[in-house]
Structure formats: structure tokens, C-alpha cells
N, C-alpha and C. Protein backbone atom coordinates (compact mmCIF):
# COMPACT_ATOMS: atom_id res chain seq x y z
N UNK A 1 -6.44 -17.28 -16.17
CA UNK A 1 -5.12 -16.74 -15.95
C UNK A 1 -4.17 -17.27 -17.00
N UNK A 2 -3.24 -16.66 -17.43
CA UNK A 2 -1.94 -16.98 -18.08
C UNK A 2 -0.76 -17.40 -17.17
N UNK A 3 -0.32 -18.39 -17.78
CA UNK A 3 1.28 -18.81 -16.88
C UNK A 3 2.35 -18.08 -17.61
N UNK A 4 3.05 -18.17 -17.23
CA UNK A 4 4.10 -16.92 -17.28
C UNK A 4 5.13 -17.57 -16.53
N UNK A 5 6.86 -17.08 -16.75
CA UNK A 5 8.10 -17.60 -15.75
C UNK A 5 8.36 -16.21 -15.66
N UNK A 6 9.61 -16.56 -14.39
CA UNK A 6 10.21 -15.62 -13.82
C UNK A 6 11.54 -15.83 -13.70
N UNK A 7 12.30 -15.27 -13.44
CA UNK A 7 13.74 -15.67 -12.71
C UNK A 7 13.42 -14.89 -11.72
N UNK A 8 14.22 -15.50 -10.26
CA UNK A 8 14.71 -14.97 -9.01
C UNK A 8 15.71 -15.32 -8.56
N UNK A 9 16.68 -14.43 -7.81
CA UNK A 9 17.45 -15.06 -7.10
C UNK A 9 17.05 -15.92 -5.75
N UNK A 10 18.75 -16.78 -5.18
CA UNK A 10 17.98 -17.43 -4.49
C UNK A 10 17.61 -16.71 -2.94
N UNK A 11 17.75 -15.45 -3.17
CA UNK A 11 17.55 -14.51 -2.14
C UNK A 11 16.23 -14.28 -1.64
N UNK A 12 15.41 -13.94 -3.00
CA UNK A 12 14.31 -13.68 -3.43
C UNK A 12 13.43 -14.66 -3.14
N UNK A 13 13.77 -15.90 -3.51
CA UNK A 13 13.49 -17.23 -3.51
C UNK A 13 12.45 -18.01 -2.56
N UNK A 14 13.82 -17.73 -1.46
CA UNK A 14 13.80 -17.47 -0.13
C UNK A 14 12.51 -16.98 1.16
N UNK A 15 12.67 -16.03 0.09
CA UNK A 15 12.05 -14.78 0.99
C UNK A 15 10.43 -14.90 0.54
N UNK A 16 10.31 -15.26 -0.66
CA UNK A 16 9.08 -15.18 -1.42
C UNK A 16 8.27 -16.56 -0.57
N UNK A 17 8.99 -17.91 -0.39
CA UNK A 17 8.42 -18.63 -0.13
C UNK A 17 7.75 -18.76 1.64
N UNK A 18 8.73 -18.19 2.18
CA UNK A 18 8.62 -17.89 3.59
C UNK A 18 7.41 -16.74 3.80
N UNK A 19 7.48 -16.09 3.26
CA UNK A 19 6.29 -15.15 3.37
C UNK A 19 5.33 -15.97 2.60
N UNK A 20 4.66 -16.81 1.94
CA UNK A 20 3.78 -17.56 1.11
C UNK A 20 3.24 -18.67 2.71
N UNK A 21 4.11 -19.27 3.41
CA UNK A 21 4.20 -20.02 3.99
C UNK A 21 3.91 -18.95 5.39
N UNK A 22 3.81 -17.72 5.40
CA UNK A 22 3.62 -17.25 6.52
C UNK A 22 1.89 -16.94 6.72
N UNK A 23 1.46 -16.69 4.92
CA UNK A 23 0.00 -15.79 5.13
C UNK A 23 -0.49 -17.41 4.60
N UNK A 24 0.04 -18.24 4.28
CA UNK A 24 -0.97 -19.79 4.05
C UNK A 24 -1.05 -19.23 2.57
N UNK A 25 -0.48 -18.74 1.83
CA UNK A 25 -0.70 -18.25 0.19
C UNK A 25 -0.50 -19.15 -0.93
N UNK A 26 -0.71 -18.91 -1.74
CA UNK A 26 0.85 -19.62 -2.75
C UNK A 26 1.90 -18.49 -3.27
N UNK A 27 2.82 -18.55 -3.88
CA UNK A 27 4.19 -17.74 -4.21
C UNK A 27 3.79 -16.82 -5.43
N UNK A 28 2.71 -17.57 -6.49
CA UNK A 28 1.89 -17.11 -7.50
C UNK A 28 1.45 -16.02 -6.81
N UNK A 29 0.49 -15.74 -6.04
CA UNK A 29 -0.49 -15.17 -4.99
C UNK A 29 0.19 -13.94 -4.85
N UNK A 30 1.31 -13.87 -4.32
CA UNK A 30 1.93 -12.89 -3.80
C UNK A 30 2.35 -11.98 -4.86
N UNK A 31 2.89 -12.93 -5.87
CA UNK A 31 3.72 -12.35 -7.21
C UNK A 31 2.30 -11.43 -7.78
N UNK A 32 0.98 -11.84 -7.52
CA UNK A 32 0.16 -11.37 -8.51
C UNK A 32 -0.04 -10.15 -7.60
N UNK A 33 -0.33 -9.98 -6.50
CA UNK A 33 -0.23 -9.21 -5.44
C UNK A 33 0.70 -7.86 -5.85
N UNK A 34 1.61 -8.52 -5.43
CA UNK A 34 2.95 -7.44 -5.56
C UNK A 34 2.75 -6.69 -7.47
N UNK A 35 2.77 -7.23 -8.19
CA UNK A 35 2.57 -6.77 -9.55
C UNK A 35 1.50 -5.83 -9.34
N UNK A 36 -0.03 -6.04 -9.02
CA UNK A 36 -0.93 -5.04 -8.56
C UNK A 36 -0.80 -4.06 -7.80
N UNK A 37 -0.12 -3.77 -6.73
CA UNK A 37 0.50 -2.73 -6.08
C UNK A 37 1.55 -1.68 -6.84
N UNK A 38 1.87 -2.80 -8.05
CA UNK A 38 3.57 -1.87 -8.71
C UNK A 38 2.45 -1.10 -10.05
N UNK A 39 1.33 -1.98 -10.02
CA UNK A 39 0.34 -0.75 -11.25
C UNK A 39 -0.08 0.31 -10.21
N UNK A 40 -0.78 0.17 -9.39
CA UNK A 40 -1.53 0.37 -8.92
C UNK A 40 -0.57 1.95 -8.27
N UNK A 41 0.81 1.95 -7.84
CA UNK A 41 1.35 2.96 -7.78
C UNK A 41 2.42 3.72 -9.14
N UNK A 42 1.97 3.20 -10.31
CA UNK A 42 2.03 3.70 -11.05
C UNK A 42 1.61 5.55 -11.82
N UNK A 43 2.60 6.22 -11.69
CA UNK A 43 1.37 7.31 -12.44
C UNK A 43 0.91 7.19 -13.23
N UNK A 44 -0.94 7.61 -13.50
CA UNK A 44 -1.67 7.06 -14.15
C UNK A 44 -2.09 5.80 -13.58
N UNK A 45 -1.85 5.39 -12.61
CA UNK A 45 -2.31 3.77 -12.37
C UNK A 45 -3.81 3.55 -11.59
N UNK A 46 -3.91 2.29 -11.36
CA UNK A 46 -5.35 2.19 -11.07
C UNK A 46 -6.24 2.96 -10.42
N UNK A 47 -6.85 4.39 -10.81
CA UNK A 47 -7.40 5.26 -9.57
C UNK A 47 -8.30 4.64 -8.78
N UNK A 48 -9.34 3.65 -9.02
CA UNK A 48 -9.83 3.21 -8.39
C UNK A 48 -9.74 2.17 -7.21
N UNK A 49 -7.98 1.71 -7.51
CA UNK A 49 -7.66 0.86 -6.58
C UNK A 49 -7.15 1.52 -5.14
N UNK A 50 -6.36 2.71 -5.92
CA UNK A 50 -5.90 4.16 -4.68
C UNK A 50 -6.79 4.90 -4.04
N UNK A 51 -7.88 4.86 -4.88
CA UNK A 51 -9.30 5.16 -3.79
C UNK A 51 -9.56 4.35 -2.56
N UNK A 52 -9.66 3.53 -3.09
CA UNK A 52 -9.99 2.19 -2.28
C UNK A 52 -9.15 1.85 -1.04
N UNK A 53 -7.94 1.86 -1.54
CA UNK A 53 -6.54 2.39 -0.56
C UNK A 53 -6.59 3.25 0.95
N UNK A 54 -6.81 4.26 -0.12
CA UNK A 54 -7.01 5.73 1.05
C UNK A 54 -8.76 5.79 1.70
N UNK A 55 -9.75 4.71 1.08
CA UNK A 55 -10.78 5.01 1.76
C UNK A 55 -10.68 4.01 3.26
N UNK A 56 -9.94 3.05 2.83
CA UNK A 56 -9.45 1.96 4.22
C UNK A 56 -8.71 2.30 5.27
N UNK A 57 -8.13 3.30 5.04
CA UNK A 57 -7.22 4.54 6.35
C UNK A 57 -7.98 5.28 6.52
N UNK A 58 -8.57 5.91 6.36
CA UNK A 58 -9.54 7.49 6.53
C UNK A 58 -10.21 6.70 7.94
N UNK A 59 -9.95 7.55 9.45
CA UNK A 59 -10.32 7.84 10.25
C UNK A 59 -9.52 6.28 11.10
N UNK A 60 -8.56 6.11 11.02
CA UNK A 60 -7.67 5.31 11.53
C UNK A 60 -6.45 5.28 12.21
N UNK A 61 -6.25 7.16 12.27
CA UNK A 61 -5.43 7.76 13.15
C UNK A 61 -6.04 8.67 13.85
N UNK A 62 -5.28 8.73 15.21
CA UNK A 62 -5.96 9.82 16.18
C UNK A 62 -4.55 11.05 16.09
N UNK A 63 -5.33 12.52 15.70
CA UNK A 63 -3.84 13.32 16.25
C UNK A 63 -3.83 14.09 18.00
N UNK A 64 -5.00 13.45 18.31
CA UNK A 64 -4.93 14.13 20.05
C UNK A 64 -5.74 15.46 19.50
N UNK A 65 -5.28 15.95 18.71
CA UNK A 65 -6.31 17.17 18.41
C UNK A 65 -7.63 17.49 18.17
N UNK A 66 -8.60 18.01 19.37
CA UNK A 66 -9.99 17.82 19.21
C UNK A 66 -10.91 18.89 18.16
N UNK A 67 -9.53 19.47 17.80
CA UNK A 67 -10.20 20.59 16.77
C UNK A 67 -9.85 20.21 15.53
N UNK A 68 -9.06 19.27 15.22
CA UNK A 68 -8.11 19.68 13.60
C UNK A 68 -9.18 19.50 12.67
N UNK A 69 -10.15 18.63 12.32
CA UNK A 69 -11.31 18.72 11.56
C UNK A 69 -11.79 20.21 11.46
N UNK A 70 -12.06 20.50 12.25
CA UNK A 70 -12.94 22.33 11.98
C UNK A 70 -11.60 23.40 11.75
N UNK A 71 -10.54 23.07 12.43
CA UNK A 71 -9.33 24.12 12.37
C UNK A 71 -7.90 23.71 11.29
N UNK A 72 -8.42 22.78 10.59
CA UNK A 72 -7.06 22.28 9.97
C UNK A 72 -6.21 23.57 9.20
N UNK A 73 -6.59 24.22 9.06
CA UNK A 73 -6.26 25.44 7.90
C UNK A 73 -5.86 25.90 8.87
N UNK A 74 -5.87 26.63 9.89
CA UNK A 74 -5.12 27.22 10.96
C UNK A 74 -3.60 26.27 11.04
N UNK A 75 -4.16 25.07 11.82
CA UNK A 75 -3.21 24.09 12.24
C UNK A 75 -1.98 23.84 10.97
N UNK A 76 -2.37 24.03 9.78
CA UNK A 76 -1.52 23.92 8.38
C UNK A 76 -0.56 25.66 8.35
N UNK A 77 -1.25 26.16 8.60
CA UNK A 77 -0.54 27.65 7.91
C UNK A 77 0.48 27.86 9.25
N UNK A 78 0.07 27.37 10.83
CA UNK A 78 0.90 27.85 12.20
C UNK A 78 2.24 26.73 11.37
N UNK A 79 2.15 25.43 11.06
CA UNK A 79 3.23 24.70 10.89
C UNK A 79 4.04 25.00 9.90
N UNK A 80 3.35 25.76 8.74
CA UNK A 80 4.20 26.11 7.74
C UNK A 80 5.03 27.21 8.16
N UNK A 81 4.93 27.99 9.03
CA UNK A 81 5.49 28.93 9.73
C UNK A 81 6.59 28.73 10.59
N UNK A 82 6.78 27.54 11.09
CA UNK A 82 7.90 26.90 11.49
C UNK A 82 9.08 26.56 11.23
């Protein structure tokens, strides 16, 4: 790794260390964290990390609907109609 500075306010400061102190991290940790998320939703940015993203949600909501898998195209075109 490379060291590197930052400025923060002491708002930031604050906030950075309390959350470090909440997940047992260090403040580094988070900073490297948060920087990976700000590529990572970049356009153009990491596709493989946004894969990875959206493969960790896929089938992690329920919509009550026992059809929308086989009927979604129905269920899409009745709402656009709304």
C-alpha cells in the first residue's frame, strides 16, 4: 500500500472515527472502502465489482407476487399504463 494524507473536517473526523470504532475497523479501512465504492459507481467503473453487487441481492426480496417471474412483462406494461 501507499500512504497518502487527507484533510477532513472536524465533522468528518468525527464521524469517520465513530463508525471505525463501531465495525472494530481502522479509519484507513473505511477511507479505502468508501474510495472503492466512489470507483466502483463510477461510469465505466469496476464492472466486475457491480456484478458482484447485484449478484448479492438477486433473490433477497419478496414482491408477494407468485407469478412475476413467468408474468413480469405483463406486470411491466399494466404499470406503465398507470
Amino acid at each position: 500500500m501507499i500512504r497518502t494524507q487527507i484533510q477532513l473536517d472536524e465533522r468528518q473526523l468525527a464521524a469517520l472515527r465513530s463508525r471505525a470504532a463501531q465495525e472494530g475497523v481502522s479509519m484507513s479501512e473505511l477511507i479505502r472502502r468508501g474510495v472503492d465504492l466512489l470507483l466502483a459507481s463510477a461510469p465505466g467503473g469496476n464492472a466486475e465489482e457491480r456484478i458482484k453487487r447485484a449478484m448479492a441481492v438477486a433473490g433477497r426480496f419478496r414482491s408477494g407476487v407468485p407469478d412475476l417471474s413467468t408474468d413480469h412483462d405483463r406486470y411491466f406494461t399494466e404499470d406503465g399504463r398507470e
